[in-house]
PDB file of N, CA and C in Angstrom:
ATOM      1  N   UNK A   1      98.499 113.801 183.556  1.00  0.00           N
ATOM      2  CA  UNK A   1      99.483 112.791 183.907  1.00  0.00           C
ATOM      3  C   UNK A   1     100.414 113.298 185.012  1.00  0.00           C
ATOM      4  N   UNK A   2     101.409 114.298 184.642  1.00  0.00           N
ATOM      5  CA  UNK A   2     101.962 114.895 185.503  1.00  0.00           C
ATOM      6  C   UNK A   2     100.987 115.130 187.219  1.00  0.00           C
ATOM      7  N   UNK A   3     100.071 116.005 187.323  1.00  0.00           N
ATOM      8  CA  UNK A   3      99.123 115.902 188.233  1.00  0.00           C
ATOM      9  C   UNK A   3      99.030 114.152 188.972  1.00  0.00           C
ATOM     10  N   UNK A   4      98.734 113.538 188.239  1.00  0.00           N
ATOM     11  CA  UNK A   4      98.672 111.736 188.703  1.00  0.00           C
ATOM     12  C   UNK A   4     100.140 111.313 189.515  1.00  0.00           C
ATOM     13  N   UNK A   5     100.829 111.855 188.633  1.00  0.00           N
ATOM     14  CA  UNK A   5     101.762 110.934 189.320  1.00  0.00           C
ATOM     15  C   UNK A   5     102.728 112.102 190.397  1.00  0.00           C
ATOM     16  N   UNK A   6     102.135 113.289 190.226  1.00  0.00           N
ATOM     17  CA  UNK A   6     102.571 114.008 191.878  1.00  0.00           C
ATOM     18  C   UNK A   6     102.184 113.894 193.226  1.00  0.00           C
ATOM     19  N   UNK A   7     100.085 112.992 192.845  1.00  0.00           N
ATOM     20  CA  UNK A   7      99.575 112.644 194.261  1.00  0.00           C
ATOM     21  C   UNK A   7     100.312 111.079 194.332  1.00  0.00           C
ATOM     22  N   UNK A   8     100.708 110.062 193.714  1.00  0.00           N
ATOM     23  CA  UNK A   8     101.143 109.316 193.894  1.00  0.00           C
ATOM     24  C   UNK A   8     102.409 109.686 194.438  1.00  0.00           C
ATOM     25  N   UNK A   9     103.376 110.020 193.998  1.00  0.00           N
ATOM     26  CA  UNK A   9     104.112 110.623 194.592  1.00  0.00           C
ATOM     27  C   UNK A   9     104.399 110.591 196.224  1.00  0.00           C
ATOM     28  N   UNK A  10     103.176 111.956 196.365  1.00  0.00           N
ATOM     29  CA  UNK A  10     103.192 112.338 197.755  1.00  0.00           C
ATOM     30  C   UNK A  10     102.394 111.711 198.371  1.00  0.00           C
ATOM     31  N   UNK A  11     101.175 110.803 198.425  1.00  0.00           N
ATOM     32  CA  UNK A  11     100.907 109.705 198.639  1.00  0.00           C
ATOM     33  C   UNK A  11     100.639 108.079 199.085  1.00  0.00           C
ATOM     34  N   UNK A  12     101.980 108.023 198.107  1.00  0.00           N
ATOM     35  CA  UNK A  12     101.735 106.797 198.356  1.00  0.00           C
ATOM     36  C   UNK A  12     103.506 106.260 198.546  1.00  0.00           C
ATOM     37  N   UNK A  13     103.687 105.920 199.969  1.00  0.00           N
ATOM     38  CA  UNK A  13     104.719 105.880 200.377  1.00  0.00           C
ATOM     39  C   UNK A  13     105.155 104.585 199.952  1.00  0.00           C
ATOM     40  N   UNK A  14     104.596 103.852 199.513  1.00  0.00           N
ATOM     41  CA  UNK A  14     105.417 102.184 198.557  1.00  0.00           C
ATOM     42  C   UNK A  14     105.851 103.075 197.228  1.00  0.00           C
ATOM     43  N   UNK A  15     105.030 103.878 196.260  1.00  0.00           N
ATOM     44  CA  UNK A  15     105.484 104.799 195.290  1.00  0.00           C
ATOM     45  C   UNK A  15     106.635 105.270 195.194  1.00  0.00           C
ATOM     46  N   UNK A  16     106.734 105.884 196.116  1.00  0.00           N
ATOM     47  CA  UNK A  16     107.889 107.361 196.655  1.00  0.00           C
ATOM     48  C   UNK A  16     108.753 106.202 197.325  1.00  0.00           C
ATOM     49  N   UNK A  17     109.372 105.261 197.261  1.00  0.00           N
ATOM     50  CA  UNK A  17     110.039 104.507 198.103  1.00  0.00           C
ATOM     51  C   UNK A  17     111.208 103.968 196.218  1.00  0.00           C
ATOM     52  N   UNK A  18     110.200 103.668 195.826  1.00  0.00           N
ATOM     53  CA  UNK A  18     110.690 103.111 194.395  1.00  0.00           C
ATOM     54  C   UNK A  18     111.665 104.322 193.307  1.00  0.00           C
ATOM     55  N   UNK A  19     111.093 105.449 193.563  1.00  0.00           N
ATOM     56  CA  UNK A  19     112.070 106.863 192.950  1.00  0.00           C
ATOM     57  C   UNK A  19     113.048 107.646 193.984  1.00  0.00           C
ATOM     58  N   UNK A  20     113.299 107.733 193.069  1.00  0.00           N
ATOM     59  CA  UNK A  20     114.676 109.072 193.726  1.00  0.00           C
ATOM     60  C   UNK A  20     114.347 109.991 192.882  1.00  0.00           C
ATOM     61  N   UNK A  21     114.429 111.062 193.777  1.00  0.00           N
ATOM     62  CA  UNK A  21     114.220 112.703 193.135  1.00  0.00           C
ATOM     63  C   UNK A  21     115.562 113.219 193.256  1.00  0.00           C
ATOM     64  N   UNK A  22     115.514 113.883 191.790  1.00  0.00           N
ATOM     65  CA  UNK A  22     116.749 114.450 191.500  1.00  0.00           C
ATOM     66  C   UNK A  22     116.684 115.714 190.785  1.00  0.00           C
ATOM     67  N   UNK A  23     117.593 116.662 190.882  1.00  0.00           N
ATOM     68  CA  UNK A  23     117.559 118.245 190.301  1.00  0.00           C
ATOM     69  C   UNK A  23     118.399 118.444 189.557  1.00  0.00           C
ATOM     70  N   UNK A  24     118.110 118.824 188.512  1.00  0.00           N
ATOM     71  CA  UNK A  24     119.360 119.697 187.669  1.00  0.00           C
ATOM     72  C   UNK A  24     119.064 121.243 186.938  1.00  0.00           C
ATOM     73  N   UNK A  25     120.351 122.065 187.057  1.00  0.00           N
ATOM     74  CA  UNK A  25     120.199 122.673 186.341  1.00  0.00           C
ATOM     75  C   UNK A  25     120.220 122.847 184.862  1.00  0.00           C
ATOM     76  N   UNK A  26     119.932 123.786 184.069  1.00  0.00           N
ATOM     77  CA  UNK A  26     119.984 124.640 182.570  1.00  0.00           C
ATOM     78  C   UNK A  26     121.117 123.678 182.165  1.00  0.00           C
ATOM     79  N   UNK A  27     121.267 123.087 180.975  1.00  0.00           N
ATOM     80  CA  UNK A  27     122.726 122.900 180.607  1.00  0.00           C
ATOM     81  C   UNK A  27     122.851 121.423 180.877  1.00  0.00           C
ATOM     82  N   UNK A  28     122.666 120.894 182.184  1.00  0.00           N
ATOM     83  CA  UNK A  28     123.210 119.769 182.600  1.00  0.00           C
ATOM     84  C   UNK A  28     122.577 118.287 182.360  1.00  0.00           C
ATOM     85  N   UNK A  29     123.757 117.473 181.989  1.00  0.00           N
ATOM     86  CA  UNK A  29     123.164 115.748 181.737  1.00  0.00           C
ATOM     87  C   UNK A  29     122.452 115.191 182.296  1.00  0.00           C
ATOM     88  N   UNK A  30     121.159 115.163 182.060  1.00  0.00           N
ATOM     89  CA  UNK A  30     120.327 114.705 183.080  1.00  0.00           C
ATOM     90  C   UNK A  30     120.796 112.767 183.103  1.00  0.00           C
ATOM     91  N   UNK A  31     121.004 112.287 181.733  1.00  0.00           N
ATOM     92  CA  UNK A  31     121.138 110.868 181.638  1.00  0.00           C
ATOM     93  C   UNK A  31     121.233 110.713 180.577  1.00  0.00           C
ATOM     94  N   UNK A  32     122.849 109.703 180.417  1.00  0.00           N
ATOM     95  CA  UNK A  32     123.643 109.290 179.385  1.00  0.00           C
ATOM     96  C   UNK A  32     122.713 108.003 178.430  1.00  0.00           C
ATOM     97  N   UNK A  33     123.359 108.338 177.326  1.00  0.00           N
ATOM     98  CA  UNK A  33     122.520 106.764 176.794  1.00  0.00           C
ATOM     99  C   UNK A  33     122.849 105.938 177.525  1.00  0.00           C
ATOM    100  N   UNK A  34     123.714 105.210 178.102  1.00  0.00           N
ATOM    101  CA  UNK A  34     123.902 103.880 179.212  1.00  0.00           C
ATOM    102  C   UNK A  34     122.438 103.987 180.022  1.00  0.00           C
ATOM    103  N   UNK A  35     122.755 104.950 180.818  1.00  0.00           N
ATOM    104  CA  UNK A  35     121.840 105.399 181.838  1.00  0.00           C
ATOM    105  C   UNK A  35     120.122 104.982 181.478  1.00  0.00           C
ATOM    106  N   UNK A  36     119.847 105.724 180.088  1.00  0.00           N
ATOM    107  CA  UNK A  36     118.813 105.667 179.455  1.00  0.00           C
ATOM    108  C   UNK A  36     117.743 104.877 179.181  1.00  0.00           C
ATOM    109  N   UNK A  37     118.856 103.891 178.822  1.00  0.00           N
ATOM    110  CA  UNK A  37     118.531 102.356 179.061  1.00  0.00           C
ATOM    111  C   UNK A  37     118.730 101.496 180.440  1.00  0.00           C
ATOM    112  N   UNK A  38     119.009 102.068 181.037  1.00  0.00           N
ATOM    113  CA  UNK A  38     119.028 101.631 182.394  1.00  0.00           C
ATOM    114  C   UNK A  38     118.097 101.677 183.518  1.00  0.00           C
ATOM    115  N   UNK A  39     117.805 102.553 183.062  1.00  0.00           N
ATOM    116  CA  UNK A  39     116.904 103.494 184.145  1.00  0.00           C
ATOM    117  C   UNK A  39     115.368 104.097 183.524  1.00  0.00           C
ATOM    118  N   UNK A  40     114.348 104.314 184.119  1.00  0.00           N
ATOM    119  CA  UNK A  40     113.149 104.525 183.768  1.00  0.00           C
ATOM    120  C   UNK A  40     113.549 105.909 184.578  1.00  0.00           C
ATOM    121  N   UNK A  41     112.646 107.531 183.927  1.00  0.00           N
ATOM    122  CA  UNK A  41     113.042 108.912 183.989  1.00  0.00           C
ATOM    123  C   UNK A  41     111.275 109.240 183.881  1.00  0.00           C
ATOM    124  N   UNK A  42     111.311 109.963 184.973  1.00  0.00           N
ATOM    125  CA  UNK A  42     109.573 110.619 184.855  1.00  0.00           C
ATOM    126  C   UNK A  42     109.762 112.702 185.071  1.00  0.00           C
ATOM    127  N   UNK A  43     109.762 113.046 184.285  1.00  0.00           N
ATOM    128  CA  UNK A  43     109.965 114.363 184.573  1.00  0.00           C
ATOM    129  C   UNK A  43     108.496 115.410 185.183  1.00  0.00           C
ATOM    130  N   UNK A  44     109.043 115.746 186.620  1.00  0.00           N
ATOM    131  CA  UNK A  44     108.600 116.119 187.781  1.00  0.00           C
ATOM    132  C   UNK A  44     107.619 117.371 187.346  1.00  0.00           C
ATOM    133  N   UNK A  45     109.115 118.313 187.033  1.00  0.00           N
ATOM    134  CA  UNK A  45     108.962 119.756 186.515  1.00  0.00           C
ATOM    135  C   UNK A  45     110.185 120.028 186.034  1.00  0.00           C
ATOM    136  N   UNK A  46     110.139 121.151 185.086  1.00  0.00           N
ATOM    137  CA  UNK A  46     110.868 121.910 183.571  1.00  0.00           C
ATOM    138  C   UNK A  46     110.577 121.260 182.705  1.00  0.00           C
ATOM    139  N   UNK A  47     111.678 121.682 181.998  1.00  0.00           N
ATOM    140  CA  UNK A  47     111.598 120.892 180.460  1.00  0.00           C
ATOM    141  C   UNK A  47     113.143 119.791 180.276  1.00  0.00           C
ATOM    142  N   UNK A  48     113.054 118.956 179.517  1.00  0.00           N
ATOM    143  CA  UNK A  48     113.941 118.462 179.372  1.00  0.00           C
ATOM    144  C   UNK A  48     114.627 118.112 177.799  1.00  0.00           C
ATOM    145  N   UNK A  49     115.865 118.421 177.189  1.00  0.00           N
ATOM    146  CA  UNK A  49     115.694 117.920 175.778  1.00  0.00           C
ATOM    147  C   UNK A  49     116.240 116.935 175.586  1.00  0.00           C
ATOM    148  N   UNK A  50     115.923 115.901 174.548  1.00  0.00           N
ATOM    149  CA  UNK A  50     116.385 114.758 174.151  1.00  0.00           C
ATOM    150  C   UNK A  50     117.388 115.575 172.798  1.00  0.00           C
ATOM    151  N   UNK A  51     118.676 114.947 173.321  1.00  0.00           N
ATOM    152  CA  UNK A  51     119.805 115.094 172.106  1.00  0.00           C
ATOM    153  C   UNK A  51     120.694 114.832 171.619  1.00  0.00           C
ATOM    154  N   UNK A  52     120.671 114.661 169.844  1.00  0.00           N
ATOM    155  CA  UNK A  52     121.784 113.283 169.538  1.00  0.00           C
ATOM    156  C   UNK A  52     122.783 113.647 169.169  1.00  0.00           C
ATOM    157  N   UNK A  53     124.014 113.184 169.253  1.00  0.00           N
ATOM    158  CA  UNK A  53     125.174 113.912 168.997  1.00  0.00           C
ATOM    159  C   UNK A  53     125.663 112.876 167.716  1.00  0.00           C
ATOM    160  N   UNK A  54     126.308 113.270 166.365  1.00  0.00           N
ATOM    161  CA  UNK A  54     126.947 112.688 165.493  1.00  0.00           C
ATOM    162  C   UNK A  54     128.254 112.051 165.732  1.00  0.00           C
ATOM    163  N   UNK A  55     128.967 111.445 164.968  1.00  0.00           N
ATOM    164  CA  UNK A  55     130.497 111.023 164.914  1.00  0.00           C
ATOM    165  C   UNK A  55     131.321 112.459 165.200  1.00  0.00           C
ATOM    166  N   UNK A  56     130.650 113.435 164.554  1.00  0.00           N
ATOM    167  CA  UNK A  56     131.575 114.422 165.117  1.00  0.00           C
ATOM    168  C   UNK A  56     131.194 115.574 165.807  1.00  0.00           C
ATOM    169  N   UNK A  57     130.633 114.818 166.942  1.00  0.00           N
ATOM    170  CA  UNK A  57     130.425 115.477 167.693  1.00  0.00           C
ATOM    171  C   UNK A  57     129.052 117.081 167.732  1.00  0.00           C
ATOM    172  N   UNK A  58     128.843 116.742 166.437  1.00  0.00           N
ATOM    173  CA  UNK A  58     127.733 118.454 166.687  1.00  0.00           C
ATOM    174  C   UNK A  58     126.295 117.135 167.113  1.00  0.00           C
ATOM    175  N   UNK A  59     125.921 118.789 167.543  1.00  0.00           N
ATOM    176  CA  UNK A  59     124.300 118.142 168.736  1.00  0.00           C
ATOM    177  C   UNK A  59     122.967 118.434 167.973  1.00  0.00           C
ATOM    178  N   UNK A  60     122.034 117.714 168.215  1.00  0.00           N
ATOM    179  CA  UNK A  60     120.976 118.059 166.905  1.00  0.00           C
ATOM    180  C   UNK A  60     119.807 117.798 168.626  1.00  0.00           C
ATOM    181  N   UNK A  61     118.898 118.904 168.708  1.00  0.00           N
ATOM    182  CA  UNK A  61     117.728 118.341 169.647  1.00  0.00           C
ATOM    183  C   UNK A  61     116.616 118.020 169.048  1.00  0.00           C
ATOM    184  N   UNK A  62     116.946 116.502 169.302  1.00  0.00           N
ATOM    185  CA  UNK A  62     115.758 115.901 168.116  1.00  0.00           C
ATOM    186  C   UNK A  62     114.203 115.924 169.291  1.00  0.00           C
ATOM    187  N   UNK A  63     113.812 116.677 170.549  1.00  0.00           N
ATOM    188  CA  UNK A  63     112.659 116.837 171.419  1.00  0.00           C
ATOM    189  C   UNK A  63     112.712 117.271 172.345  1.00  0.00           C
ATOM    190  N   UNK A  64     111.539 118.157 173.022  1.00  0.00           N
ATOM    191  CA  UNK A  64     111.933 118.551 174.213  1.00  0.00           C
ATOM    192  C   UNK A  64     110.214 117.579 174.933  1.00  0.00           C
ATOM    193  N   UNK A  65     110.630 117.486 176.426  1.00  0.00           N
ATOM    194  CA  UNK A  65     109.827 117.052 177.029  1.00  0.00           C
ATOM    195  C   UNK A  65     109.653 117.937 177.785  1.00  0.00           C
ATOM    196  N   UNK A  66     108.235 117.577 178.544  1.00  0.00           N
ATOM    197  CA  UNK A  66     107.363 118.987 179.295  1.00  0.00           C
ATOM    198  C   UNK A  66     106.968 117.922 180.498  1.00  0.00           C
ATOM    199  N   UNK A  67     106.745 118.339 181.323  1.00  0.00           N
ATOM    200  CA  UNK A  67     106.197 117.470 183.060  1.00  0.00           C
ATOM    201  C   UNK A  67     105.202 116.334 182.472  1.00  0.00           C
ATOM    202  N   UNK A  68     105.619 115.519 183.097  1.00  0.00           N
ATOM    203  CA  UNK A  68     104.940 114.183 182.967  1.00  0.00           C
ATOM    204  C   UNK A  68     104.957 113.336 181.884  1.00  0.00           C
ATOM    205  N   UNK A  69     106.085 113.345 181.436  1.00  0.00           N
ATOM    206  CA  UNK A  69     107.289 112.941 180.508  1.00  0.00           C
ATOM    207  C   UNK A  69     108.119 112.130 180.846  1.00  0.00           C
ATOM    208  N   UNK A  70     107.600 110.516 179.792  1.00  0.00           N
ATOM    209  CA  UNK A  70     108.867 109.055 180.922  1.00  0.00           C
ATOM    210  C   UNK A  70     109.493 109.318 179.414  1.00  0.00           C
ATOM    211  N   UNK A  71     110.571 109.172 180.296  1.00  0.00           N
ATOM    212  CA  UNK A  71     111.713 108.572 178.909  1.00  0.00           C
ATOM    213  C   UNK A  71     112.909 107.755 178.963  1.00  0.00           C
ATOM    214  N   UNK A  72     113.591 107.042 178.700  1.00  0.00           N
ATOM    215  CA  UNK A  72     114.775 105.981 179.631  1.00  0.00           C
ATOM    216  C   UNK A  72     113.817 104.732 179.319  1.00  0.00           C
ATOM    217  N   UNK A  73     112.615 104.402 178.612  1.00  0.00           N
ATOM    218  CA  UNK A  73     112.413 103.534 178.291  1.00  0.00           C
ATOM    219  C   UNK A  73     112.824 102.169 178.227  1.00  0.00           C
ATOM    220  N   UNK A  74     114.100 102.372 177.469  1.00  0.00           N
ATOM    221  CA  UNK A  74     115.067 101.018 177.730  1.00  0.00           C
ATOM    222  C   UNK A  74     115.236 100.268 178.685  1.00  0.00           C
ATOM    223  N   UNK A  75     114.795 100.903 179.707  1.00  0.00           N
ATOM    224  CA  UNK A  75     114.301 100.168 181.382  1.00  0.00           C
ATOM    225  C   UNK A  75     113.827  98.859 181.340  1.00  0.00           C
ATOM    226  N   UNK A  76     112.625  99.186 180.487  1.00  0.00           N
ATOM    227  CA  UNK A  76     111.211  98.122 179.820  1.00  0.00           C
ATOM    228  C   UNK A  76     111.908  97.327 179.467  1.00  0.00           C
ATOM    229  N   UNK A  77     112.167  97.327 178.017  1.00  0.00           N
ATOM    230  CA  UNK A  77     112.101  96.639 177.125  1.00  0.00           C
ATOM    231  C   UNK A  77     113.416  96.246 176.343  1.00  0.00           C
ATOM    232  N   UNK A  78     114.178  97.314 175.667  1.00  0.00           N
ATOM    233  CA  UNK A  78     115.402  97.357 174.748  1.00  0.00           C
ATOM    234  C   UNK A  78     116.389  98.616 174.732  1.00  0.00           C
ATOM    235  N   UNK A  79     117.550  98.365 174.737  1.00  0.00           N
ATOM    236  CA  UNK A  79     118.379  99.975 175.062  1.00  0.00           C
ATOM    237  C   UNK A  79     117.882 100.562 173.706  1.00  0.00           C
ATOM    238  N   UNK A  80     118.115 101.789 173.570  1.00  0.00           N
ATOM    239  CA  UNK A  80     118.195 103.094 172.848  1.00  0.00           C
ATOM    240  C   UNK A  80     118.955 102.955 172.210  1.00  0.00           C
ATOM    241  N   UNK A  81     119.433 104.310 171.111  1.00  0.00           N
ATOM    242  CA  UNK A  81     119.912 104.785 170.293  1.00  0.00           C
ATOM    243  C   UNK A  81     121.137 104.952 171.908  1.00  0.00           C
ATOM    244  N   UNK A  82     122.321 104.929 171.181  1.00  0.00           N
ATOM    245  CA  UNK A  82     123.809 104.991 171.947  1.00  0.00           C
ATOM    246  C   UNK A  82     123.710 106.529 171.893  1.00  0.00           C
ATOM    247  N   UNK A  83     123.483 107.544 170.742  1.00  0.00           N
ATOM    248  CA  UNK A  83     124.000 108.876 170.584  1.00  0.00           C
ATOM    249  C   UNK A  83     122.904 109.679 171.119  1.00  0.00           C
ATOM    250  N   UNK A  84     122.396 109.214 171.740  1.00  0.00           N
ATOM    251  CA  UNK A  84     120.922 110.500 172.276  1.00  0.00           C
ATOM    252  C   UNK A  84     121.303 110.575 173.900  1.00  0.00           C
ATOM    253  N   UNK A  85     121.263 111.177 174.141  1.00  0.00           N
ATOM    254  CA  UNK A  85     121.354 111.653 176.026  1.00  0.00           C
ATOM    255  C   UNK A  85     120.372 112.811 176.131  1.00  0.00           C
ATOM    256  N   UNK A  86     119.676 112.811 177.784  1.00  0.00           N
ATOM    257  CA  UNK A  86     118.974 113.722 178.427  1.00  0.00           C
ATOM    258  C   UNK A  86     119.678 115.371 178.693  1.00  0.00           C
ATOM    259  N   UNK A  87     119.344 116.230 178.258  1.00  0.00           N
ATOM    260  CA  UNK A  87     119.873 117.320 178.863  1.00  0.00           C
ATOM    261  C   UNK A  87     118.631 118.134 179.439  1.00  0.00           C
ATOM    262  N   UNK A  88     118.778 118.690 180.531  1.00  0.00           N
ATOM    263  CA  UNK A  88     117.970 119.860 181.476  1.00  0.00           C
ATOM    264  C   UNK A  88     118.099 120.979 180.141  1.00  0.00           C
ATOM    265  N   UNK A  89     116.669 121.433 180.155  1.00  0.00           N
ATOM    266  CA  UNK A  89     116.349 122.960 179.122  1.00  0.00           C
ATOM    267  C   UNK A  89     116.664 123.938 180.568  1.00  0.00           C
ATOM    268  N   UNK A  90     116.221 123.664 181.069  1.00  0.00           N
ATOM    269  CA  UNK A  90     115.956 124.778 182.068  1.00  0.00           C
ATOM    270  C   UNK A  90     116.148 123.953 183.832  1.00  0.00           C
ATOM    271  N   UNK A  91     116.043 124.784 184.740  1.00  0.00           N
ATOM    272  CA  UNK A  91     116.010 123.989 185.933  1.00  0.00           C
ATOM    273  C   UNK A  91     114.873 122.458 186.107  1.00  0.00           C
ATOM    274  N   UNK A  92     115.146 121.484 186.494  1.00  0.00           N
ATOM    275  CA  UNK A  92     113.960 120.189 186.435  1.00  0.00           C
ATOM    276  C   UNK A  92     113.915 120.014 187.515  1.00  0.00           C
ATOM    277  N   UNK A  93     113.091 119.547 187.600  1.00  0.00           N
ATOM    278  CA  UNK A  93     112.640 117.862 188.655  1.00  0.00           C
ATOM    279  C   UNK A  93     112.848 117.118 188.114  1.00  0.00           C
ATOM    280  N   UNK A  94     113.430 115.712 188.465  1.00  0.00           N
ATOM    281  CA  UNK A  94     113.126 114.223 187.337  1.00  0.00           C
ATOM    282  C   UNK A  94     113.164 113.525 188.702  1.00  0.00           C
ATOM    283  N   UNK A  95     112.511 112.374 188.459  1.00  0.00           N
ATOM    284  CA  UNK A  95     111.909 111.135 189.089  1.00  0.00           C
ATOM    285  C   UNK A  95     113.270 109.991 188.604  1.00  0.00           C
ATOM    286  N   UNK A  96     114.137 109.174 188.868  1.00  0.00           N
ATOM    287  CA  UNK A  96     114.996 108.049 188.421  1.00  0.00           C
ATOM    288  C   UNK A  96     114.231 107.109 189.115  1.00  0.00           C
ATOM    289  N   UNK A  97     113.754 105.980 188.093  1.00  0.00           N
ATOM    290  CA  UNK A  97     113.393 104.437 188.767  1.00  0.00           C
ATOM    291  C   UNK A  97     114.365 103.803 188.142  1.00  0.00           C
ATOM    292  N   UNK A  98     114.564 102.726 188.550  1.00  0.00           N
ATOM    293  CA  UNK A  98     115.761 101.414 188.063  1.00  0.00           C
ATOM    294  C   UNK A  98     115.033 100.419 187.662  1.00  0.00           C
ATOM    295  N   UNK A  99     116.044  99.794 186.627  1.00  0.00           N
ATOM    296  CA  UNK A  99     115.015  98.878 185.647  1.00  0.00           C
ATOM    297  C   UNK A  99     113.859  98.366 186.117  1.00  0.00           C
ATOM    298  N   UNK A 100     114.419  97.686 187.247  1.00  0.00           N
ATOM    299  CA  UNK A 100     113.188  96.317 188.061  1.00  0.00           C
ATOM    300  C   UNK A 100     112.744  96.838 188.384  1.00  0.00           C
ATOM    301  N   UNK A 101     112.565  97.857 189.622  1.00  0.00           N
ATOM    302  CA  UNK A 101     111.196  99.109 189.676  1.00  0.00           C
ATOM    303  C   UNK A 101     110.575  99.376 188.699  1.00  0.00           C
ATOM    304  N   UNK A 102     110.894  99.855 187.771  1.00  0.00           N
ATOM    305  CA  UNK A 102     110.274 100.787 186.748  1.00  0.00           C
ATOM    306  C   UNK A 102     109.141  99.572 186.119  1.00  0.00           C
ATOM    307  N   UNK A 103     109.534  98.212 186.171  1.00  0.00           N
ATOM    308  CA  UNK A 103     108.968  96.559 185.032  1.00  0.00           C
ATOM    309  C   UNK A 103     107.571  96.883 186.202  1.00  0.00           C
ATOM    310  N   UNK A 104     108.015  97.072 187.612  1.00  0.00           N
ATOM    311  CA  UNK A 104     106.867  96.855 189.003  1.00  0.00           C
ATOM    312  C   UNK A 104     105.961  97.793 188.762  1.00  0.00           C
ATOM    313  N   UNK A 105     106.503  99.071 188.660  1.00  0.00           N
ATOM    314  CA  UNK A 105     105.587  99.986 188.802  1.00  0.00           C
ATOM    315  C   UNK A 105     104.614  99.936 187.426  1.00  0.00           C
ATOM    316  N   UNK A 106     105.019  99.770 186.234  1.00  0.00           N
ATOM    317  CA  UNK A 106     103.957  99.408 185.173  1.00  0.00           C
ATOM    318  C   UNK A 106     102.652  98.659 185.751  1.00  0.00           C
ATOM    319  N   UNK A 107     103.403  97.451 186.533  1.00  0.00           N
ATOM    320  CA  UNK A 107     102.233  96.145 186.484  1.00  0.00           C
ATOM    321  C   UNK A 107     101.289  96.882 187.795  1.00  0.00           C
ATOM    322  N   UNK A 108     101.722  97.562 188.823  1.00  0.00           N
ATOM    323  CA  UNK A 108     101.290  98.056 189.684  1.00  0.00           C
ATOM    324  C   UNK A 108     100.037  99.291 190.044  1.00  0.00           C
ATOM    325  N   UNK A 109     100.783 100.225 188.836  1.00  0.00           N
ATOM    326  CA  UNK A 109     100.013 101.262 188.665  1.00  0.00           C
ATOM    327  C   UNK A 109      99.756 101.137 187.253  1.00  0.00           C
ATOM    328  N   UNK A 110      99.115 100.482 186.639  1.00  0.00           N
ATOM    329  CA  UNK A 110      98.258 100.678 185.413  1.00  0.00           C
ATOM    330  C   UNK A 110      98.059 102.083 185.016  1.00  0.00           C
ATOM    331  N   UNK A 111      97.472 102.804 185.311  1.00  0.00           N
ATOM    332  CA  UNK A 111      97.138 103.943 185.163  1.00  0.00           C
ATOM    333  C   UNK A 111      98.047 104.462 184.749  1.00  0.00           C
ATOM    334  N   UNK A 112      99.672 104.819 184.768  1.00  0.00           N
ATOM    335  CA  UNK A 112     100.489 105.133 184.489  1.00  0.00           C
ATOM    336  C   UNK A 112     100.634 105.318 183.160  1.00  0.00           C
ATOM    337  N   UNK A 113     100.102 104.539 182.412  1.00  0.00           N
ATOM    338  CA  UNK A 113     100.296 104.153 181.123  1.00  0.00           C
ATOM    339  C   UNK A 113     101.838 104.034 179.745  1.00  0.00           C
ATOM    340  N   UNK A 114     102.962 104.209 180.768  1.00  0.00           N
ATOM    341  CA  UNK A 114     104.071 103.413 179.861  1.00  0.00           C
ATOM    342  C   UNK A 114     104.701 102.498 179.452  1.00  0.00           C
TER     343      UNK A 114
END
């Protein structure tokens, strides 16, 4: 998957027109629940963890994602859980599409499969 959607990527310039590439380091928010649901997330390269925070505040990492990893789902279909946000494990790549991109690129690239 990852592999697929790096020649698309580099490729296919209607593709690469629809994302923004973005970097983060170790530590940092990749994307808030708002965001989450806002936005469709394809991870490039690193890892990324999904993690939910309680009423008071302690953090539980309920997953980590590995390259070629969509998540921000809520794009599609329905927002998320409010208490889960993206954090960078390590240095990333991530891909950001926006809702209406993200609905296009499904119908577009099939292959994609999210």
């Amino acid at each position: 998957m990852a592999q697929t959607l790096t020649m698309l990527h580099n490729e296919d310039p209607q593709f690469s027109s629809m994302v923004q590439t973005l970097h983060f380091e170790r530590g940092q928010v990749v994307a808030t629940a708002d965001e989450l649901a806002k936005k469709m997330y394809v991870l490039a390269g690193g890892k990324v963890n999904m993690v939910c925070t309680n009423n008071e505040g302690r953090r539980l990492v309920i997953g980590t994602l590995e390259p070629g990893a969509v998540f921000g789902e809520g794009a599609l279909d329905n927002p998320g859980d409010p208490n889960i946000f993206a954090e960078a494990a390590e240095s990333i790549t991530v891909w950001s599409v926006p809702a209406g991109e993200a609905r296009n690129l499904t119908i577009q690239y099939p292959i994609l499969g999210w």
